[in-house]
Structures are given as C-alpha cells and as structure tokens.
N, C-alpha and C. Protein backbone atom coordinates (compact mmCIF):
# COMPACT_ATOMS: atom_id res chain seq x y z
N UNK A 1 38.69 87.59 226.74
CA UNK A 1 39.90 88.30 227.07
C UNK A 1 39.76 89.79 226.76
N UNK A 2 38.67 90.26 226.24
CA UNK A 2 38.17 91.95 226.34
C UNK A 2 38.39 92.81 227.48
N UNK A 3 39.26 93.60 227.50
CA UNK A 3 39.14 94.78 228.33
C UNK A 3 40.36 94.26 229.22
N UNK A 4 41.27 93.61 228.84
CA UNK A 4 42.76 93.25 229.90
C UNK A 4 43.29 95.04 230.01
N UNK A 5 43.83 95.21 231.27
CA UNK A 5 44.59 96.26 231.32
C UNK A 5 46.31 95.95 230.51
N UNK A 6 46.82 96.83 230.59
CA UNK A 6 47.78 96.82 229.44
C UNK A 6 48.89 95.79 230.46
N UNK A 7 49.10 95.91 231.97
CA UNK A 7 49.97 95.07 232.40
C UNK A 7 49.58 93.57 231.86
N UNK A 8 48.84 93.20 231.69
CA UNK A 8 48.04 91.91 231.10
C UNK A 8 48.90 91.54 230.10
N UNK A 9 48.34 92.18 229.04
CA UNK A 9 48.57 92.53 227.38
C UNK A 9 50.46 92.41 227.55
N UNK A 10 51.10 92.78 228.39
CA UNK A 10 52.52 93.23 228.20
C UNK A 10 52.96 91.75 228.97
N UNK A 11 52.06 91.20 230.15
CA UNK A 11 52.94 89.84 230.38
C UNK A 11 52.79 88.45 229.45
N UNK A 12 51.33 88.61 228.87
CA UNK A 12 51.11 87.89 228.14
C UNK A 12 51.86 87.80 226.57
N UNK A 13 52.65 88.54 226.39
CA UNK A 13 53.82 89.15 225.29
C UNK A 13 55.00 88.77 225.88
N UNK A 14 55.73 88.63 226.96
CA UNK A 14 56.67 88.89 227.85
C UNK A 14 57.54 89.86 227.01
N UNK A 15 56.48 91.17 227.33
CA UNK A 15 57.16 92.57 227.21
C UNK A 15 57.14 93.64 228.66
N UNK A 16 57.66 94.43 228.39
CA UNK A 16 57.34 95.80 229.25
C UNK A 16 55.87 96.61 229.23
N UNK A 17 55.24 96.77 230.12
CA UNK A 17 54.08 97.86 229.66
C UNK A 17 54.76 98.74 228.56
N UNK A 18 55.76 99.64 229.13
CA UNK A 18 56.15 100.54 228.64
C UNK A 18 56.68 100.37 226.54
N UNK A 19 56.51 98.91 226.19
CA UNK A 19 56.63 98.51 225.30
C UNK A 19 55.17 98.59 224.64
N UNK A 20 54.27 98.48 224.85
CA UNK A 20 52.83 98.70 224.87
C UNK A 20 52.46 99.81 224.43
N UNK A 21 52.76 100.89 224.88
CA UNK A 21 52.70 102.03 224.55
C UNK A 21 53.59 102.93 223.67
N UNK A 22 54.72 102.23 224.01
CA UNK A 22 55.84 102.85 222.65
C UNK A 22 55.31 102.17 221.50
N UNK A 23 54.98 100.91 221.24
CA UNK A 23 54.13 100.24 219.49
C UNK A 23 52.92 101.17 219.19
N UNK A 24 52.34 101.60 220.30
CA UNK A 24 51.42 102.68 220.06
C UNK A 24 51.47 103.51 219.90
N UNK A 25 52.99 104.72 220.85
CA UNK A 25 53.01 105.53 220.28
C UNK A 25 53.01 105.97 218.56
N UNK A 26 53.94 104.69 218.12
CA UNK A 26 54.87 104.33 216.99
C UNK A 26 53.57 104.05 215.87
N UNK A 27 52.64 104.17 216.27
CA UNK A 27 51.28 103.60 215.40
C UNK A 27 51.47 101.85 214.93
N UNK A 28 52.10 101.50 216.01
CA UNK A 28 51.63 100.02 215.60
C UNK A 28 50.83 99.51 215.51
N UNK A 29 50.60 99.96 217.18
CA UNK A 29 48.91 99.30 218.01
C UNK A 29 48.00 100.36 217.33
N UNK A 30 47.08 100.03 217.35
CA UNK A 30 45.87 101.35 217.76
C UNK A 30 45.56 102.01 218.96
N UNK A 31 44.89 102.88 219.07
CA UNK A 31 44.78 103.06 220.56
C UNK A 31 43.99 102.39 221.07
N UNK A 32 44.23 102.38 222.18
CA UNK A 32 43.13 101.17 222.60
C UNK A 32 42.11 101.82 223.17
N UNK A 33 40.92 101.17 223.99
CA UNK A 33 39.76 101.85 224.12
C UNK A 33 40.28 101.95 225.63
N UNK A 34 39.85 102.97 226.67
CA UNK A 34 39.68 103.42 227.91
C UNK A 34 38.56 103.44 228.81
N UNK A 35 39.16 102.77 229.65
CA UNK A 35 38.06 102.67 230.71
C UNK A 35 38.46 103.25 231.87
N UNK A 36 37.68 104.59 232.39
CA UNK A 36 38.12 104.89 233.82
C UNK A 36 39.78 105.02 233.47
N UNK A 37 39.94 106.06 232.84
CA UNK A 37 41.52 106.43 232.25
C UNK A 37 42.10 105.27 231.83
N UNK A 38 42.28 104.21 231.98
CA UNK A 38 43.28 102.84 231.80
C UNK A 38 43.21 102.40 230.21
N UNK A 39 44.39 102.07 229.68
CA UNK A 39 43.81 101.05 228.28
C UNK A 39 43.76 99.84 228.70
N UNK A 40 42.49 99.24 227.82
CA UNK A 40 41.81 98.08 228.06
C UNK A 40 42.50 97.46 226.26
N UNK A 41 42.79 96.26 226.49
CA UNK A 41 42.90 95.73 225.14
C UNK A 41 41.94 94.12 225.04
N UNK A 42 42.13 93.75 223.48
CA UNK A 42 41.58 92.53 223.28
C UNK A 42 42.39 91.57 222.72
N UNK A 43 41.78 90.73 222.69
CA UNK A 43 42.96 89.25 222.31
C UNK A 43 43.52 89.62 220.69
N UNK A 44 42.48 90.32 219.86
CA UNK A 44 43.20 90.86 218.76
C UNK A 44 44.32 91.46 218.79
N UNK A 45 43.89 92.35 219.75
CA UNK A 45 45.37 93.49 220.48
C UNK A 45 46.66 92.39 220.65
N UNK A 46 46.74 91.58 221.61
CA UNK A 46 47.71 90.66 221.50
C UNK A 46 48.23 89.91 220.19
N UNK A 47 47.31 89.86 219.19
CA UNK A 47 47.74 89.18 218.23
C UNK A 47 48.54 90.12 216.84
N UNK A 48 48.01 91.13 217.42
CA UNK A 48 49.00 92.53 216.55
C UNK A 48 50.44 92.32 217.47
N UNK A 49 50.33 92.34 218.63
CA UNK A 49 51.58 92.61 219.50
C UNK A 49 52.68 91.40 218.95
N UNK A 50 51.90 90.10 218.51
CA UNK A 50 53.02 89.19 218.39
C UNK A 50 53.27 89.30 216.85
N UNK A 51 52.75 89.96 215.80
CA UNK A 51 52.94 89.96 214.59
C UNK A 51 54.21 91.21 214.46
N UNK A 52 53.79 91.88 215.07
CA UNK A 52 54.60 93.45 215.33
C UNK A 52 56.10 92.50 216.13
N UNK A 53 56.15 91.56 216.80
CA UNK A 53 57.60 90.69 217.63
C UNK A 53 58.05 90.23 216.43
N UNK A 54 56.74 89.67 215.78
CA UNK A 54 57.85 88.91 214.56
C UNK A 54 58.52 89.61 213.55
N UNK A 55 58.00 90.78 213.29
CA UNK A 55 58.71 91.76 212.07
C UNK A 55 59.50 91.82 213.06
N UNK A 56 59.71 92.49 213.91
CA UNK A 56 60.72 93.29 214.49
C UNK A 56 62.18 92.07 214.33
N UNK A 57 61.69 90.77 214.93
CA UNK A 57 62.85 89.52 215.11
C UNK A 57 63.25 89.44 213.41
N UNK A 58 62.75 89.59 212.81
CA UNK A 58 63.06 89.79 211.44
C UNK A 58 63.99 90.46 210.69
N UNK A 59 63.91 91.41 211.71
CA UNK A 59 64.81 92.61 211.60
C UNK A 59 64.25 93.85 211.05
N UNK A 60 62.98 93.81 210.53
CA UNK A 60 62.24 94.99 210.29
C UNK A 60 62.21 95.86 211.29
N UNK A 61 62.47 97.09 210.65
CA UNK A 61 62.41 98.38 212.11
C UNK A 61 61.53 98.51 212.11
N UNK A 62 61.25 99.82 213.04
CA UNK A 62 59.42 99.63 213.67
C UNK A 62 58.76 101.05 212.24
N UNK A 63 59.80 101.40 211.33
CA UNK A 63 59.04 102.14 210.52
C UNK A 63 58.76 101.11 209.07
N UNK A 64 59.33 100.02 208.69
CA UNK A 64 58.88 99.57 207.91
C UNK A 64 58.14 98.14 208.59
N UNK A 65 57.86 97.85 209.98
CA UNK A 65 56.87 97.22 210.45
C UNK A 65 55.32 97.88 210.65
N UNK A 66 55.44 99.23 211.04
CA UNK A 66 54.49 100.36 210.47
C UNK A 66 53.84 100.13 209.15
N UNK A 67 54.61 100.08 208.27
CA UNK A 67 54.33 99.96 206.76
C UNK A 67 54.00 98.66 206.27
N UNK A 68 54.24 97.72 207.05
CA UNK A 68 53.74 96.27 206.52
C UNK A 68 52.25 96.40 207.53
N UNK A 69 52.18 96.86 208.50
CA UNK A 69 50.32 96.70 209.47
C UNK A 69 49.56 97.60 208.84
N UNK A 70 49.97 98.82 208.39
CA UNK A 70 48.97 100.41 208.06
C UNK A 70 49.28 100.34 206.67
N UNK A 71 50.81 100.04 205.88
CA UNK A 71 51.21 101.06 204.69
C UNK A 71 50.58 100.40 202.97
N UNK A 72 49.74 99.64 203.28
CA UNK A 72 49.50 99.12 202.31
C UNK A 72 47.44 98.67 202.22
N UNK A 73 46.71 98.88 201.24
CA UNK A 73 45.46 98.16 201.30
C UNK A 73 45.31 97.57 201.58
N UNK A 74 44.51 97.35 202.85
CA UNK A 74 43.61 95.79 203.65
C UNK A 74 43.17 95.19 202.52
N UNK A 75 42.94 95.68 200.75
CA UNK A 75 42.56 94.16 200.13
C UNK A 75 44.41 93.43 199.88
N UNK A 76 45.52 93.73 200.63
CA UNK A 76 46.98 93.18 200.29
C UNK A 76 47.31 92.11 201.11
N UNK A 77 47.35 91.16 200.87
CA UNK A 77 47.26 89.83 201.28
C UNK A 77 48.47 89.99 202.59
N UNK A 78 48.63 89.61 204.17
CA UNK A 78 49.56 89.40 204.74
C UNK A 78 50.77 89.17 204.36
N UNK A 79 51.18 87.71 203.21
CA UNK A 79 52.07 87.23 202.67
C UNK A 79 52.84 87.62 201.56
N UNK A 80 51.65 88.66 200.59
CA UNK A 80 52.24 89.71 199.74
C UNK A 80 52.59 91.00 200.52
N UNK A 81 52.17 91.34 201.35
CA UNK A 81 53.32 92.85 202.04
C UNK A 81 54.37 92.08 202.50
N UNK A 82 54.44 91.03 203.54
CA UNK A 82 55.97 90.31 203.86
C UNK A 82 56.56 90.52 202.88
N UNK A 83 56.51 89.53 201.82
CA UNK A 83 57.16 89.42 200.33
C UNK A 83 57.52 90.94 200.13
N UNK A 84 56.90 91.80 199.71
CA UNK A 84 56.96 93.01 199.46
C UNK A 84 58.15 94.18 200.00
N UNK A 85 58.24 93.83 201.39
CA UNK A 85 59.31 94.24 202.66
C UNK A 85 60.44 93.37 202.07
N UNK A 86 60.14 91.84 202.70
CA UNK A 86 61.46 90.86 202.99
C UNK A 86 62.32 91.52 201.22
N UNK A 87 61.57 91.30 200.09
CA UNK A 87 62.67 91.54 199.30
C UNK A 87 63.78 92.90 199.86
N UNK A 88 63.38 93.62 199.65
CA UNK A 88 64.25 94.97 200.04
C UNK A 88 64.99 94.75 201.50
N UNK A 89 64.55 93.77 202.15
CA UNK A 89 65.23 93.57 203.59
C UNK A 89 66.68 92.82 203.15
N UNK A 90 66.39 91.75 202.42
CA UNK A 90 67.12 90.44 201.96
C UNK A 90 68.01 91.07 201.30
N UNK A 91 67.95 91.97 200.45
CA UNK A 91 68.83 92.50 199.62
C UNK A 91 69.81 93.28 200.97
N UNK A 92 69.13 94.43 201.63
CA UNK A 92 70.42 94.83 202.64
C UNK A 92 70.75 93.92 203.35
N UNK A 93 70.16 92.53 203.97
CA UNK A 93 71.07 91.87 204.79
C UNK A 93 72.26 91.28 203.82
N UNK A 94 72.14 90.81 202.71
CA UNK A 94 72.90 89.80 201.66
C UNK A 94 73.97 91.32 201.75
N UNK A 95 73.68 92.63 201.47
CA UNK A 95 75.02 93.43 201.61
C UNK A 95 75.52 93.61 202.73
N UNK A 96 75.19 93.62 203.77
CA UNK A 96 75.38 93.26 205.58
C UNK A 96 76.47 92.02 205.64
N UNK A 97 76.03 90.99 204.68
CA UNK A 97 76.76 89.93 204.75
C UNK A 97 77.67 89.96 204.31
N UNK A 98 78.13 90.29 203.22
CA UNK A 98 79.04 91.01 202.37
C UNK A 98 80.20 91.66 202.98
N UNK A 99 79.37 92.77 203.61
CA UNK A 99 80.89 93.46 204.20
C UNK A 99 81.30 92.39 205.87
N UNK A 100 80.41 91.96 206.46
CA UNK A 100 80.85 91.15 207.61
C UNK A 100 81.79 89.68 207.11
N UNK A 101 81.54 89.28 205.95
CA UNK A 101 82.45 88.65 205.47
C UNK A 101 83.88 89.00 204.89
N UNK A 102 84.06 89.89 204.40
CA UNK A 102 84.94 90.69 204.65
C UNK A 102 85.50 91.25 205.18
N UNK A 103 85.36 91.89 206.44
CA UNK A 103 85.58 92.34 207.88
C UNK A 103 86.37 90.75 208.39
N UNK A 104 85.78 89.51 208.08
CA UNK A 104 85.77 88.46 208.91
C UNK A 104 87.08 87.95 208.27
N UNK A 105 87.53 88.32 206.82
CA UNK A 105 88.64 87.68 206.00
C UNK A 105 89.72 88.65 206.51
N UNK A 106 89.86 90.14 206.68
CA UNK A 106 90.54 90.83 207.04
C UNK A 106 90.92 90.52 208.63
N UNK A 107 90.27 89.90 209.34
CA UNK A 107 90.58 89.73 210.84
C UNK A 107 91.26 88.09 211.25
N UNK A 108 90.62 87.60 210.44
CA UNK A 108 91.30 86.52 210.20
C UNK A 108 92.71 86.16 209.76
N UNK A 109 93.38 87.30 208.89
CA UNK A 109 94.11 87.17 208.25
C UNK A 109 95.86 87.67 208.81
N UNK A 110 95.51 87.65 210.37
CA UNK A 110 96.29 88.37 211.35
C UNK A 110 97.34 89.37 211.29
N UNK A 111 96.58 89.95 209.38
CA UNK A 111 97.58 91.48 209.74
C UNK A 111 99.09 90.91 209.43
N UNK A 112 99.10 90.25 208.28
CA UNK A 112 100.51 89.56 207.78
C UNK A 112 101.85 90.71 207.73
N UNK A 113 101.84 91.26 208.50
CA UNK A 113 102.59 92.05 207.91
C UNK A 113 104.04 91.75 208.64
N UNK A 114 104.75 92.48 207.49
CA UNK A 114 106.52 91.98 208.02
C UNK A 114 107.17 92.83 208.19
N UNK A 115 106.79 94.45 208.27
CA UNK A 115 107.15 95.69 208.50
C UNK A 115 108.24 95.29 209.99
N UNK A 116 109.02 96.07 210.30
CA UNK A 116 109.75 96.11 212.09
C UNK A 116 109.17 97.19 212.30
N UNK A 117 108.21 98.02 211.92
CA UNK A 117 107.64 99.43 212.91
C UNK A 117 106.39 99.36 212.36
N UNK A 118 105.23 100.31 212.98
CA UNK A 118 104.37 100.88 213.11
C UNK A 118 104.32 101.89 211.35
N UNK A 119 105.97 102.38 211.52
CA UNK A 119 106.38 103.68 210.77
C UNK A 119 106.38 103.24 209.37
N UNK A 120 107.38 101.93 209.69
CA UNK A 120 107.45 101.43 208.13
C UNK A 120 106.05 100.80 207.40
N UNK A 121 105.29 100.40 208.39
CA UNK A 121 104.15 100.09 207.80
C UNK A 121 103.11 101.01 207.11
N UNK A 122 102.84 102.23 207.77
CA UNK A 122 102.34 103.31 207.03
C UNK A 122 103.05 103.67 206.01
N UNK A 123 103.97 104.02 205.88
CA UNK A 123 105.31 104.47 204.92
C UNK A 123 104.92 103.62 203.79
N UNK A 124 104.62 101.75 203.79
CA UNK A 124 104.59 101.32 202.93
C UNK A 124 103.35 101.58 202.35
N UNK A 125 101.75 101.77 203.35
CA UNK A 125 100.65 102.25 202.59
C UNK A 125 100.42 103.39 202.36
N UNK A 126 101.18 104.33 202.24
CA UNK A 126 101.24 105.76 201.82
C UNK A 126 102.26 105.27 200.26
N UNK A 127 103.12 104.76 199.90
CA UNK A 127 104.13 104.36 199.25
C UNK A 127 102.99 103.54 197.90
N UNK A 128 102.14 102.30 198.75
CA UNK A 128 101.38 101.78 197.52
C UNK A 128 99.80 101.96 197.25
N UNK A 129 99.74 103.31 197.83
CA UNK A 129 98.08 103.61 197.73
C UNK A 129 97.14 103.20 196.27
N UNK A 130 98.10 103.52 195.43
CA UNK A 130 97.68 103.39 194.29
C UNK A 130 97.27 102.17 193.89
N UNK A 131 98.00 101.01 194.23
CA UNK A 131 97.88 99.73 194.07
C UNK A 131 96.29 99.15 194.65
N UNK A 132 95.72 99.73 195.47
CA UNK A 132 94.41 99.53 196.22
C UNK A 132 94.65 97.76 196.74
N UNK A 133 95.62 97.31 197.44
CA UNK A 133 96.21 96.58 198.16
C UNK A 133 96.89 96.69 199.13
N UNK A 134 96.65 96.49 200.35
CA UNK A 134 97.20 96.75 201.15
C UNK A 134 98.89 96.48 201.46
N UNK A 135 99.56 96.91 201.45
CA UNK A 135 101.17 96.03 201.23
C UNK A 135 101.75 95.21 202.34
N UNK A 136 101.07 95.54 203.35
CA UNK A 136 101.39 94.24 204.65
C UNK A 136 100.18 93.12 204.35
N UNK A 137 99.19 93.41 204.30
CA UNK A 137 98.18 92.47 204.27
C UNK A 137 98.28 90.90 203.61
C-alpha cells in the first residue's frame, strides 16, 4: 500500500482529501514523500490518520492530539501519554457535566414563577439579589 495518492489515504479514512492536509498542516501527519508533485502515503500514514480520528472522537483538539503523537518521548508508552491527556480531559468534561447538569435542572424546572409581569419578576430579582436565589425559581 506504498505510495497511495492522498485521494486513497482520505477514502480509505472516509475523510476529505482536504482533511489530509489540514492533519498535516496541523503537524499531525508528517509530510509525506512526493512524487511528480503529488503526496504519496503508506499504510503507516493511514494508521496515524485513524489514531489522530480517535483522539479527536475523544474529544481531544487537534493541539493536544499534536501533543499526544509529537509532545512527548518516543521512549513514552502510547497508553501512558493517553493516561497523561485523558486525566486533564476527564477533569474538564466531569466540569462540562456539571454545568450541563445544571443548565438541565434549571430548564427543567419550568421557570416556577408566580410573578403576573415580566416587571414584577425582575423587580423581585433586583429586590433579592443578595439572597443568591432566584425568587421565582
């Protein structure tokens, strides 16, 4: 599988060329080698492309997916840079979760309020700011 042109490399991913070259711009990929202007890749090349899908589905952005392929010593085990990332990931999703659970109790909670205006309702959270409770809620 040496020397696929990049449309290759991008269906065999079911990506975009143009995805091909943005992981590269991005220093995912390496560059690849050229033949007669074209990049040619290898089955390795593909196997960066699907490691680089899985951070990304992970939710790793493409600068700390950068940092798990390049940012660390080739003697650093695959499973210790994951580890290494996922903690610091896990921690912002668990606060991600946090406020979407909250967001989710506040929307849920259909806005109890018993105000007859718009007016009186501000009036009352201008009135109990202090309380850090909402007074219709």
């Amino acid at each position: 599988m040496s020397g696929m042109p990049i449309g290759a490399l991008a269906r065999m991913a079911g990506l975009a060329a143009s995805a091909i070259r943005y992981y590269e711009s991005e220093g995912l990929l390496p560059k690849p080698v050229r033949r007669g202007g074209q990049r040619r890749y290898s089955s390795q090349d593909l196997g960066r492309v699907r490691i680089i899908q899985l951070a990304l589905s992970a939710g790793f952005t493409v600068a700390e997916t950068r940092t798990f392929l390049t940012g660390f010593s080739p003697s650093v085990a695959p499973a210790a840079r994951w580890r290494a990332l996922a903690e610091r990931k896990l921690a912002e999703l668990n606060g991600q979760i946090e406020r979407c659970l909250r967001m989710k109790e506040l929307l849920e909670s259909n806005f109890r309020c018993k105000c007859p205006s718009l007016a009186n309702c501000e009036r009352g959270f201008v009135r109990d700011c202090e309380s850090q409770e909402p007074p219709c809620a």
